[in-house]
N, C-alpha and C. Protein backbone atom coordinates (compact mmCIF):
# COMPACT_ATOMS: atom_id res chain seq x y z
N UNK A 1 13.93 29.17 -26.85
CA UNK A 1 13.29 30.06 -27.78
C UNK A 1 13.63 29.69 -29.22
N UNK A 2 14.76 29.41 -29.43
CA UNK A 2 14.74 29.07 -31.02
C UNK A 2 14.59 27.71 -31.29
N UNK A 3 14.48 26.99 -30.33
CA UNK A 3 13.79 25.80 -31.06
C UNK A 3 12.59 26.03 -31.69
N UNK A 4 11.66 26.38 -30.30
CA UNK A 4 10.43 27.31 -30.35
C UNK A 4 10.36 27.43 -32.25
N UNK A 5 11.04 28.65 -32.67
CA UNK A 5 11.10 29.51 -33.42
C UNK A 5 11.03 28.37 -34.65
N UNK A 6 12.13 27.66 -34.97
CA UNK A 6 12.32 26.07 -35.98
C UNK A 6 10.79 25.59 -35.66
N UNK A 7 10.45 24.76 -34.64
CA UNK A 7 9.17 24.53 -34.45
C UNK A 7 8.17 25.00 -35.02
N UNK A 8 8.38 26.66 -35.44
CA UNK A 8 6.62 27.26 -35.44
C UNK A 8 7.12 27.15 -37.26
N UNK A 9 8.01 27.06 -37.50
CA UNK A 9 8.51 27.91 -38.73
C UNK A 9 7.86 26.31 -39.68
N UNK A 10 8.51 25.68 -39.29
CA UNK A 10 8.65 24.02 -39.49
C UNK A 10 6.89 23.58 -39.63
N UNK A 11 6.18 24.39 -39.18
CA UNK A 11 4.56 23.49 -39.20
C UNK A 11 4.75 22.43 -38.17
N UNK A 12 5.57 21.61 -37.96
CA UNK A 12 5.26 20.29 -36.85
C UNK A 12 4.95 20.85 -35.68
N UNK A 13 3.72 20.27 -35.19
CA UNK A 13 3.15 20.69 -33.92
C UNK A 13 4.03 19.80 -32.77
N UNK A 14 4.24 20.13 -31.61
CA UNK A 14 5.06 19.32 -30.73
C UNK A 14 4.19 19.74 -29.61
N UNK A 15 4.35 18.54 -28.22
CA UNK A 15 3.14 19.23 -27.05
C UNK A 15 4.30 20.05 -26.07
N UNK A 16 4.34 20.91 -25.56
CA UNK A 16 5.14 22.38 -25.37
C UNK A 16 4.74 21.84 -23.84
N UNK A 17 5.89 21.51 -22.98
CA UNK A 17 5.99 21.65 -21.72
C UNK A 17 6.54 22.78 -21.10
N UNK A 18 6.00 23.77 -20.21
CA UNK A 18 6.71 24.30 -19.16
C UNK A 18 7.34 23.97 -18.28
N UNK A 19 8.65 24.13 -17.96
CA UNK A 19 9.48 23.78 -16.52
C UNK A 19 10.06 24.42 -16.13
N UNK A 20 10.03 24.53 -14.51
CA UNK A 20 10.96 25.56 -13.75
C UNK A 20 12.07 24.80 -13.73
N UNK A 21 13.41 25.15 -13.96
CA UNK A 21 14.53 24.94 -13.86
C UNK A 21 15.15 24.36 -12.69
N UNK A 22 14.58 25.40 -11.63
CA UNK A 22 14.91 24.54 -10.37
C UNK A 22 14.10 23.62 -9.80
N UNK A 23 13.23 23.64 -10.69
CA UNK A 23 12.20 22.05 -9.41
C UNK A 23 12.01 21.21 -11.29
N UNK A 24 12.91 20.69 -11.66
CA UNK A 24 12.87 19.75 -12.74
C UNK A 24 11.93 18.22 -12.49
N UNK A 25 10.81 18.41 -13.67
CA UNK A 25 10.44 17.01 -13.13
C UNK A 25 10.94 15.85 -13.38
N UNK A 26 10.46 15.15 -12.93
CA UNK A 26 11.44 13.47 -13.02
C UNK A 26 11.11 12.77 -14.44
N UNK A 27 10.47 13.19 -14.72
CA UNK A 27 10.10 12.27 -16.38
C UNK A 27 11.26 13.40 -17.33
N UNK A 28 11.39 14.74 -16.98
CA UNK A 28 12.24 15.26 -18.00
C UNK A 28 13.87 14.64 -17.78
N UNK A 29 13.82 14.58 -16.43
CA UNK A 29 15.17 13.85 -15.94
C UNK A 29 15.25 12.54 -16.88
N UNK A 30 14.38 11.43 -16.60
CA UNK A 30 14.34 10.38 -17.38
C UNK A 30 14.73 10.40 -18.50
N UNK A 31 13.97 11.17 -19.40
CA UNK A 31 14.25 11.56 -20.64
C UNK A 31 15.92 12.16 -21.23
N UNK A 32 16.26 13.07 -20.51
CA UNK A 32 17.32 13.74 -20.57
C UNK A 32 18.02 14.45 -19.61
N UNK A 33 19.32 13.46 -18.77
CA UNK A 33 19.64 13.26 -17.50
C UNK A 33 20.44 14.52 -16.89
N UNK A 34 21.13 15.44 -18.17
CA UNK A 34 22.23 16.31 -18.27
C UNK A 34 20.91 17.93 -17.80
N UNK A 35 19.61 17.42 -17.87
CA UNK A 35 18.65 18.40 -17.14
C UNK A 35 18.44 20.04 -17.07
N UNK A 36 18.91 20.30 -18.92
CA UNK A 36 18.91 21.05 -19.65
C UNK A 36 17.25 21.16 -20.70
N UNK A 37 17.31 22.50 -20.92
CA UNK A 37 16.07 22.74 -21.61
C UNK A 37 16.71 23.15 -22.87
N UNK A 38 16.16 23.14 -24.25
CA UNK A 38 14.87 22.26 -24.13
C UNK A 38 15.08 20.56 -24.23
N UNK A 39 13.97 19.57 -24.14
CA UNK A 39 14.24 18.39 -24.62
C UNK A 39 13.24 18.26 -25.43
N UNK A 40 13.24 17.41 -26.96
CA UNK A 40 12.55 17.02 -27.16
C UNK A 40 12.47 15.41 -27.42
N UNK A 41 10.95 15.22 -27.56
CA UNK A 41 11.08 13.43 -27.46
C UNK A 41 10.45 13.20 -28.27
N UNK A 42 10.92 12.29 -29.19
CA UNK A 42 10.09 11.50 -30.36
C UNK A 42 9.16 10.77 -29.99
N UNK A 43 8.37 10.31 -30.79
CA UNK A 43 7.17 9.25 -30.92
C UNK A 43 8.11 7.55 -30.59
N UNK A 44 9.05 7.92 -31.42
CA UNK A 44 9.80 6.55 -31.43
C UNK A 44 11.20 6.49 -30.00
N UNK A 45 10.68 7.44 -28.90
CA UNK A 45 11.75 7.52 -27.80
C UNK A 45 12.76 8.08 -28.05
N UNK A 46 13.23 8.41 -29.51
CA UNK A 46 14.50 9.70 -29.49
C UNK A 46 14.77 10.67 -28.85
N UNK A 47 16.26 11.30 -28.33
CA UNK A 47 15.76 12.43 -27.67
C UNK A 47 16.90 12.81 -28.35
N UNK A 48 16.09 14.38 -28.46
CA UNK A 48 17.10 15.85 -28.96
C UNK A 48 17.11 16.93 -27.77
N UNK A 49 18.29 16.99 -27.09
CA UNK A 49 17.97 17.55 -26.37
C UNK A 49 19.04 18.74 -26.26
N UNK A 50 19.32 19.57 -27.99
CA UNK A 50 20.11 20.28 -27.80
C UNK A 50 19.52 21.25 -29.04
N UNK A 51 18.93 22.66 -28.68
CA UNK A 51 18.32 23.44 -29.37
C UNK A 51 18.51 23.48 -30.87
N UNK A 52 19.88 23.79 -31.38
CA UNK A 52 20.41 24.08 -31.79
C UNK A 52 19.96 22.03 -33.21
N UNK A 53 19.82 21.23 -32.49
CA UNK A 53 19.82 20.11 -33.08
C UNK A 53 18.03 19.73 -33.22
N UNK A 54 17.38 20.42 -32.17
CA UNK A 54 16.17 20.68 -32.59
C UNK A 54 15.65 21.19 -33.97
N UNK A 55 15.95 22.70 -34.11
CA UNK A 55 15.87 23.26 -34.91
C UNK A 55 16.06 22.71 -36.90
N UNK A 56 17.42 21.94 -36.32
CA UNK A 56 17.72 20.94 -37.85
C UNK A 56 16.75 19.96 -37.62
N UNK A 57 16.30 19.04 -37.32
CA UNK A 57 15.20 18.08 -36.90
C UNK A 57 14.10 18.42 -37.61
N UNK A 58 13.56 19.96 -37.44
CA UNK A 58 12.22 19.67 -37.54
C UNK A 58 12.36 20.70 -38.88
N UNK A 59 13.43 21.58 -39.31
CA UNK A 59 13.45 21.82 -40.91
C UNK A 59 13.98 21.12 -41.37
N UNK A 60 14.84 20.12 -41.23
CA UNK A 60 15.01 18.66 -42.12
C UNK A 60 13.68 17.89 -42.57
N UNK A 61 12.42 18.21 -41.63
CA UNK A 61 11.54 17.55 -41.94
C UNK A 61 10.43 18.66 -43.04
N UNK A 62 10.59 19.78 -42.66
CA UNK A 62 9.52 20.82 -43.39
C UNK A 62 10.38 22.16 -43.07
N UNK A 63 10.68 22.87 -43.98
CA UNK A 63 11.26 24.03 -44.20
C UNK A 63 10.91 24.75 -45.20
N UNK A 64 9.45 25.63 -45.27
CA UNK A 64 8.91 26.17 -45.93
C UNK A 64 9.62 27.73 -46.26
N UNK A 65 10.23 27.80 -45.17
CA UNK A 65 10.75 29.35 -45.45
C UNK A 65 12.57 29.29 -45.87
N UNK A 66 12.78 27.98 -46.36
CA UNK A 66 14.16 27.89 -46.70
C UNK A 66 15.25 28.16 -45.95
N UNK A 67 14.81 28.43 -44.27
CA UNK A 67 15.79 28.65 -43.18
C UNK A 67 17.62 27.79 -43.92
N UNK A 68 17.59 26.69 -43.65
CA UNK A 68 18.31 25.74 -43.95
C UNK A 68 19.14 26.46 -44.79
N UNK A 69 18.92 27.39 -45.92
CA UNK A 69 20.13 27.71 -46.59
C UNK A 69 20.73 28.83 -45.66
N UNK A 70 20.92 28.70 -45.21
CA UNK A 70 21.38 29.73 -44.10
C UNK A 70 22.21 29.34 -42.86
N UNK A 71 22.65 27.78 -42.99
CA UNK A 71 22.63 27.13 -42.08
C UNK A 71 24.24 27.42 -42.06
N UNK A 72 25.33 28.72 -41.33
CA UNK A 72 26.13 29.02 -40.83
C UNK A 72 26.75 28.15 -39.91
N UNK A 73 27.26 26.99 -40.41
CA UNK A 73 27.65 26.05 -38.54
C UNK A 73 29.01 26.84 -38.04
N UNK A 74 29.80 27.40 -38.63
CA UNK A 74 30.56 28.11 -38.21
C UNK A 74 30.26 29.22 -36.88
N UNK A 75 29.34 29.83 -37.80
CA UNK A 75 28.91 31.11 -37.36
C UNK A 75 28.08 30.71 -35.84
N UNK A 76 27.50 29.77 -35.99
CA UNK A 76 26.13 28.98 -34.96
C UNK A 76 26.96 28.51 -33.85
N UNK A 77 28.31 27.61 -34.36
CA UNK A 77 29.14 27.31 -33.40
C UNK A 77 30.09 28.50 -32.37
N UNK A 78 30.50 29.55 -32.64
CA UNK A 78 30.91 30.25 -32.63
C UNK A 78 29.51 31.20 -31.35
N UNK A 79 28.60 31.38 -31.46
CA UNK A 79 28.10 31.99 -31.35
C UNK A 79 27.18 31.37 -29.98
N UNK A 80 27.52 29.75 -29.86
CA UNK A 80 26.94 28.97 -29.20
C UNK A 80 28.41 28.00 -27.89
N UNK A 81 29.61 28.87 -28.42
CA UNK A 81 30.40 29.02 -28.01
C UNK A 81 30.96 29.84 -27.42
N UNK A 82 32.27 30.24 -27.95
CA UNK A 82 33.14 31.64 -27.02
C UNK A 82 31.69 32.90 -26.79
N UNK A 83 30.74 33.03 -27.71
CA UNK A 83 29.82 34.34 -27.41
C UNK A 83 28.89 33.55 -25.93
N UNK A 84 28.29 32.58 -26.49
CA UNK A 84 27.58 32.17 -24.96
C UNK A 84 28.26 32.26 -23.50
N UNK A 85 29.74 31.61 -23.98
CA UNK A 85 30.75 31.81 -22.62
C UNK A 85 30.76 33.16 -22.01
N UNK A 86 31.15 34.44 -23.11
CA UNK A 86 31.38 35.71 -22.59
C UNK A 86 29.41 35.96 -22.19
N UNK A 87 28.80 35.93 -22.79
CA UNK A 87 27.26 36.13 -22.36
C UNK A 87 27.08 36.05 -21.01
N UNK A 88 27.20 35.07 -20.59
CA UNK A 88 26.99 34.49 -19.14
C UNK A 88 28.00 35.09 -18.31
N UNK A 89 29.05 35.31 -18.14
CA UNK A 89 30.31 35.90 -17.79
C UNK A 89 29.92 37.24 -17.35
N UNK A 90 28.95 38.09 -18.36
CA UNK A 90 28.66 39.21 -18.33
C UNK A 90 27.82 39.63 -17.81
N UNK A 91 26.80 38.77 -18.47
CA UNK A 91 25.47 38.24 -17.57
C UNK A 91 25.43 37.82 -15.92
N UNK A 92 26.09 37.40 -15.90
CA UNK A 92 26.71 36.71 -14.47
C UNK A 92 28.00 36.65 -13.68
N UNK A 93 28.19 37.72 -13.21
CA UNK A 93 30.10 37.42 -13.23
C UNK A 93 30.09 37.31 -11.48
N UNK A 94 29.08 37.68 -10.61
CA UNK A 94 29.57 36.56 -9.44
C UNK A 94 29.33 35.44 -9.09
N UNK A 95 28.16 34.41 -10.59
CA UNK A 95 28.38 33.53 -10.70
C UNK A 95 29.82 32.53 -11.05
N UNK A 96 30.61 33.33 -11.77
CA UNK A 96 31.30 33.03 -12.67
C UNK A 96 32.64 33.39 -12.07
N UNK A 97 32.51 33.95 -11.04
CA UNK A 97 33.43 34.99 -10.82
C UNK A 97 35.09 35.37 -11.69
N UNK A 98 34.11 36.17 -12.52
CA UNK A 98 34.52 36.91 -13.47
C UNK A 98 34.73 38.60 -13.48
N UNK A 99 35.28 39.33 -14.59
CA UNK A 99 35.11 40.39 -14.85
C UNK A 99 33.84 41.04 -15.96
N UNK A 100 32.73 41.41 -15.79
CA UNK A 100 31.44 41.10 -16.55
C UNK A 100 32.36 42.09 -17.36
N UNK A 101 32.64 43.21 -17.23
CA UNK A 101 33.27 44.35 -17.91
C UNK A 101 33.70 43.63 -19.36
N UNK A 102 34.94 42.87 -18.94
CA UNK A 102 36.14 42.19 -19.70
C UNK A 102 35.37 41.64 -20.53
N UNK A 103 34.50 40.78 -20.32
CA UNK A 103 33.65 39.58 -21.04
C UNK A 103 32.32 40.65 -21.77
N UNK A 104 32.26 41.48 -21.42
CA UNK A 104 30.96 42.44 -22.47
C UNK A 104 32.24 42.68 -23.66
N UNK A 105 33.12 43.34 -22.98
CA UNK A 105 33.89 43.41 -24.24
C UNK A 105 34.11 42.81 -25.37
N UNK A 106 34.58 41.95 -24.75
CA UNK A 106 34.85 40.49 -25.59
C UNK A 106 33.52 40.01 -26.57
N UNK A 107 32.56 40.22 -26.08
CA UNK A 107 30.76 39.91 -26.55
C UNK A 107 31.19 41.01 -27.20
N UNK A 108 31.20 42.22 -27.32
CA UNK A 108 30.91 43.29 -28.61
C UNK A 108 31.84 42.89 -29.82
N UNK A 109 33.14 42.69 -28.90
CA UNK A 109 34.12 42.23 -30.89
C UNK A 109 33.30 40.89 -31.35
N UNK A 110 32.54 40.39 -31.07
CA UNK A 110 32.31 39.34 -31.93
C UNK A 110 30.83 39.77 -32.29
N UNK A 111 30.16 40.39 -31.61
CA UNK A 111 28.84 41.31 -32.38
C UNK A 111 29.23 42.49 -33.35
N UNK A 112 30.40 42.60 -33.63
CA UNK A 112 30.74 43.34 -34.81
C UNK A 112 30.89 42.48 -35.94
N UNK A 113 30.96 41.28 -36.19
CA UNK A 113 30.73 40.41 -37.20
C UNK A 113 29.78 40.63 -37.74
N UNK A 114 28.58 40.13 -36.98
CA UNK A 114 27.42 40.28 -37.13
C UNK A 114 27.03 41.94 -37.59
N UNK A 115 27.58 42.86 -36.87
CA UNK A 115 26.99 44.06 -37.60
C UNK A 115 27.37 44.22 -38.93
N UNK A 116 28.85 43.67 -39.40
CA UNK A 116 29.63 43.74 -40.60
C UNK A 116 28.83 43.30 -41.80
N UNK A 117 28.33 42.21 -41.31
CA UNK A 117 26.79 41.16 -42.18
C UNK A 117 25.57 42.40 -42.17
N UNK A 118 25.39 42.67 -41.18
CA UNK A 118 24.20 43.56 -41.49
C UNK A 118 23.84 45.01 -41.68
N UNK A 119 25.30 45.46 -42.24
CA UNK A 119 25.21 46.75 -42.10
C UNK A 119 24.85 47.29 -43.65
N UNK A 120 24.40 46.16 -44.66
CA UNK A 120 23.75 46.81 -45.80
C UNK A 120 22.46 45.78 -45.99
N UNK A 121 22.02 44.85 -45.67
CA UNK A 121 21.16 43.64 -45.89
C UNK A 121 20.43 43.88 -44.20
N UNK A 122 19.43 43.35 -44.36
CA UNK A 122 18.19 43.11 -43.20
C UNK A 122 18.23 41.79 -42.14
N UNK A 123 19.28 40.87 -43.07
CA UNK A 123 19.73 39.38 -41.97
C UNK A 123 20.96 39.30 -42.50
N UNK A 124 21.37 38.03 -41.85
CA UNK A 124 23.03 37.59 -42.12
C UNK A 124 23.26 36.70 -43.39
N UNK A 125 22.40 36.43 -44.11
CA UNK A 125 22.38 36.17 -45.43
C UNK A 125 20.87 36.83 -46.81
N UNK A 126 21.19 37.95 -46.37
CA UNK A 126 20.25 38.66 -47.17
C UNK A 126 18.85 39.40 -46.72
N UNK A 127 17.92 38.85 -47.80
CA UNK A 127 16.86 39.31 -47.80
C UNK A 127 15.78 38.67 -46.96
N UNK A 128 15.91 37.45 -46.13
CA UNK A 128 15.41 36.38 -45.72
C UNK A 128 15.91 36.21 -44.04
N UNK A 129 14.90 35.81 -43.38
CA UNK A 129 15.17 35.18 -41.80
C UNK A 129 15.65 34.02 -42.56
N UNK A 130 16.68 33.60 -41.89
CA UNK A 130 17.67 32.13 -41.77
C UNK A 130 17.82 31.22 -40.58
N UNK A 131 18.18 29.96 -40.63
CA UNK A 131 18.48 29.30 -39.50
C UNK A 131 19.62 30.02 -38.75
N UNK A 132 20.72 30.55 -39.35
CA UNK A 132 22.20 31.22 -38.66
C UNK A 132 21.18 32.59 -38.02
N UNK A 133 20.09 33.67 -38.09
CA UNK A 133 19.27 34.34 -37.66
C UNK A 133 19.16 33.91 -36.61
N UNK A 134 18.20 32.95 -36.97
CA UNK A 134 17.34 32.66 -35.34
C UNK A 134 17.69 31.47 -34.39
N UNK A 135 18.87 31.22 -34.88
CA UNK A 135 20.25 30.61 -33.55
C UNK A 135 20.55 31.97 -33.05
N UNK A 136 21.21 32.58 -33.41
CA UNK A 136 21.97 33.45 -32.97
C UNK A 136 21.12 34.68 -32.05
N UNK A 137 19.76 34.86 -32.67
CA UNK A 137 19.12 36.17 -31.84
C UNK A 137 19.23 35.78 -30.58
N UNK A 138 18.79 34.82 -30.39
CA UNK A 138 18.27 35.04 -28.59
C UNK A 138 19.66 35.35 -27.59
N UNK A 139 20.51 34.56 -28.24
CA UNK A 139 21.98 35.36 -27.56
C UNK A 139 22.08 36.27 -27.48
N UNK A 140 21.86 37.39 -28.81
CA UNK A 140 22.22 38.42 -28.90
C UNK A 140 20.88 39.41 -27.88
N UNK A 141 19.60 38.83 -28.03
CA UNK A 141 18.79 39.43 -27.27
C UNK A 141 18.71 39.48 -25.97
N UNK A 142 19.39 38.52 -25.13
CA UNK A 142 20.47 38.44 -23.40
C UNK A 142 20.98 39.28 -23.71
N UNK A 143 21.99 39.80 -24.10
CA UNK A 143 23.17 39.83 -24.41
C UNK A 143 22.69 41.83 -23.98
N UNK A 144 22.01 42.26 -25.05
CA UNK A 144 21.32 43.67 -25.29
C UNK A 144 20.26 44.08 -23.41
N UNK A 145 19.71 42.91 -23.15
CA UNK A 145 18.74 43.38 -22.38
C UNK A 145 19.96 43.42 -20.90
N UNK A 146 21.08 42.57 -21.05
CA UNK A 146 21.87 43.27 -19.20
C UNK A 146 21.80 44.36 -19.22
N UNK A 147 22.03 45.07 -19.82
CA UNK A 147 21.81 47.06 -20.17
C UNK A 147 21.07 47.71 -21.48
N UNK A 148 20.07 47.40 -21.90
CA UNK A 148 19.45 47.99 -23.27
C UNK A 148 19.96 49.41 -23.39
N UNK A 149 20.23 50.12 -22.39
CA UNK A 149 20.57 51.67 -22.72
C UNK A 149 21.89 51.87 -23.17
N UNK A 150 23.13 50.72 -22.61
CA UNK A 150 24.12 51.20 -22.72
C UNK A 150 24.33 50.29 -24.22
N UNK A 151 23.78 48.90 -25.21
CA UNK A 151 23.75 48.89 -25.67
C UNK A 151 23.39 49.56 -26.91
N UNK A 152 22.40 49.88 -26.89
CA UNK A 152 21.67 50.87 -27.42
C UNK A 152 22.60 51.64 -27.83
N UNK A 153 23.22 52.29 -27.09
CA UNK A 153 24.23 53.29 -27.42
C UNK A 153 25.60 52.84 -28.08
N UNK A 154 25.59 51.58 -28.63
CA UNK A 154 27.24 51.10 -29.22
C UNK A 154 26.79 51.08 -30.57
N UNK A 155 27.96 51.39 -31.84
CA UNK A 155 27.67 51.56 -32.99
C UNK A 155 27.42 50.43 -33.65
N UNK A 156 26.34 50.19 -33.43
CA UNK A 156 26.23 48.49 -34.77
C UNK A 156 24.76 48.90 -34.77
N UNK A 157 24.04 50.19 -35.90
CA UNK A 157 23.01 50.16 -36.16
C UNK A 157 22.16 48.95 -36.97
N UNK A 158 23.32 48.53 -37.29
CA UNK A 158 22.66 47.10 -38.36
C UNK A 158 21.92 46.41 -37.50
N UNK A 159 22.82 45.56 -36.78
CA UNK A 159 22.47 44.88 -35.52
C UNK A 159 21.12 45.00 -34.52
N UNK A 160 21.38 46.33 -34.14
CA UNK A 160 20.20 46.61 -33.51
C UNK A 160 19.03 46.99 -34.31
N UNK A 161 19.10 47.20 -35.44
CA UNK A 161 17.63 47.30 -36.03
C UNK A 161 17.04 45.35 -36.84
N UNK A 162 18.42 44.49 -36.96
CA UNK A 162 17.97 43.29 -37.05
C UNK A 162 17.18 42.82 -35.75
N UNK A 163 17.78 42.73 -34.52
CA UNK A 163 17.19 42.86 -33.43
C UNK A 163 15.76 42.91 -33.14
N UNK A 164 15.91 44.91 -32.89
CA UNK A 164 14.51 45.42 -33.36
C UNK A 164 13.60 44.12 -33.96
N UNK A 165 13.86 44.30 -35.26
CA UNK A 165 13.11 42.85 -35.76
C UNK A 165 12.31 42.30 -35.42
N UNK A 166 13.54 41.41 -35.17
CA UNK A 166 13.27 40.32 -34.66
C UNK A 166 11.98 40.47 -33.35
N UNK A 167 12.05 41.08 -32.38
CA UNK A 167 11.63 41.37 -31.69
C UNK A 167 10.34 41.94 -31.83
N UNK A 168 9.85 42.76 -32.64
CA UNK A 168 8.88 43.23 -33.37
C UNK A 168 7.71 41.78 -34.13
N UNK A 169 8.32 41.03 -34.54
CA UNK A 169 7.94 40.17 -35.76
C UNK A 169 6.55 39.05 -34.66
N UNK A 170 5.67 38.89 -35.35
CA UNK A 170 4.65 38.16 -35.30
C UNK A 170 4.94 36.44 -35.33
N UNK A 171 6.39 36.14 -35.48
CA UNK A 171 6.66 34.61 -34.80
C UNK A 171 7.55 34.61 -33.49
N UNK A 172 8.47 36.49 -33.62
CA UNK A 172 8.54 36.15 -32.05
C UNK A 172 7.39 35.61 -31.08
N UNK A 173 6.53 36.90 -31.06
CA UNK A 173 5.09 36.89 -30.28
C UNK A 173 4.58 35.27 -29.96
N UNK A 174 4.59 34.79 -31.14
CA UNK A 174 4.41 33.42 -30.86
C UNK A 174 4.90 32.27 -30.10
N UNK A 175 6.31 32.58 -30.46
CA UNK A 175 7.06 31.52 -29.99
C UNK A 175 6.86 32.17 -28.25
N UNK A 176 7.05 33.21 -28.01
CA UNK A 176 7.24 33.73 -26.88
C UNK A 176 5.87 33.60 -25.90
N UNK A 177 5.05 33.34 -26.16
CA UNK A 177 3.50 33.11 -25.09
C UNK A 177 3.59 32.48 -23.76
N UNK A 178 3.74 33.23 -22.77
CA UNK A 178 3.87 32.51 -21.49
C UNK A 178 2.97 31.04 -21.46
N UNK A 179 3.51 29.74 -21.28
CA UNK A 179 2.44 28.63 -20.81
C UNK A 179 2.58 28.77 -19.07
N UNK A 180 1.46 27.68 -18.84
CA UNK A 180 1.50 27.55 -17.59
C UNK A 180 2.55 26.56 -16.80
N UNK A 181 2.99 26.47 -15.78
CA UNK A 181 3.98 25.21 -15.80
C UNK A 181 3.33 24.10 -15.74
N UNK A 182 4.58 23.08 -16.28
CA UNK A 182 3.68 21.46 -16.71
C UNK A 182 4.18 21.22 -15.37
N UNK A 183 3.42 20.18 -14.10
CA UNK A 183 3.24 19.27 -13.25
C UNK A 183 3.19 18.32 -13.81
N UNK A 184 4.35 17.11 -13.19
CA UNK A 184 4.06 15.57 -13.95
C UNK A 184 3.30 14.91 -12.92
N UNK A 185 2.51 14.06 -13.09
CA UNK A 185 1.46 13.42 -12.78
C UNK A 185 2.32 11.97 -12.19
């Protein structure tokens, strides 16, 4: 999703494959063996095949909405780190076999950062969607939907009305459009 998001923001058109996760096709394998989404592939055989490196890629190339000053690697790392770990943990804990409890916890002290940022401003650097924004939502939007009610109910109005947002906004919608799945030929 947030490549997606860099992508639409960025103007560069890219051709948008669907894939089921568990029946991976063999050209994405080819491409990128570690058989993670998303990948992308250059004209010239490059591959980026790490969202987060997407996103710089294609506003390094066109960044009309000035995302880039926003570009938190701290915050992105952090958030693409210990928060993804507890995410999944929480998200998943007889995958993981974990305590989901322990690990939501752990996910709220570090979504109090984030509320700390947004509890007088509309994003995490102001008046403006940022690249550190739209890294970070879709975590936070897992993160809200294992229980929307019981989130819902924790004090970080900031948060959840950035959220809201986000969620609301006319490039989610976009980025978000079910395709059909790609079959490789």
């Amino acid at each position: 999703m947030r490549a997606r998001l860099a992508l639409a923001v960025s103007g560069i058109e890219v051709e948008t494959r669907e894939v089921k996760l568990r029946d991976k096709p063999a050209a994405m394998l080819a491409a990128s063996p570690k058989g993670t989404v998303p990948v992308l592939v250059l004209a010239d055989d490059i591959v980026i095949d790490e969202s987060i490196d997407i996103m710089r890629w294609a506003l390094a190339a066109n960044d009309p909405e000035r995302w880039l000053d926003g570009d938190d690697a701290a915050l992105i790392a952090a958030n693409d780190g210990a928060f993804k770990a507890h995410l999944d943990r929480y998200k998943y804990p007889d995958r993981f076999a974990a305590d989901g409890i322990d690990h939501r916890a752990a996910g709220v002290a570090m979504l109090r950062e984030l509320e700390r940022r947004l509890a007088e401003k509309p994003f995490l650097y102001g008046e403006r969607r940022t690249l550190a924004d739209a890294a970070v939502m879709p975590f936070v939007r897992q993160f809200a939907a294992v229980d929307r009610r019981w989130f819902d109910g924790l004090p970080l109005p900031g948060l959840r009305r950035w959220l809201d947002a986000w969620l609301a906004s006319d490039l989610f919608a976009a980025v978000m459009v079910r395709r059909e799945v790609w079959i490789s030929s």
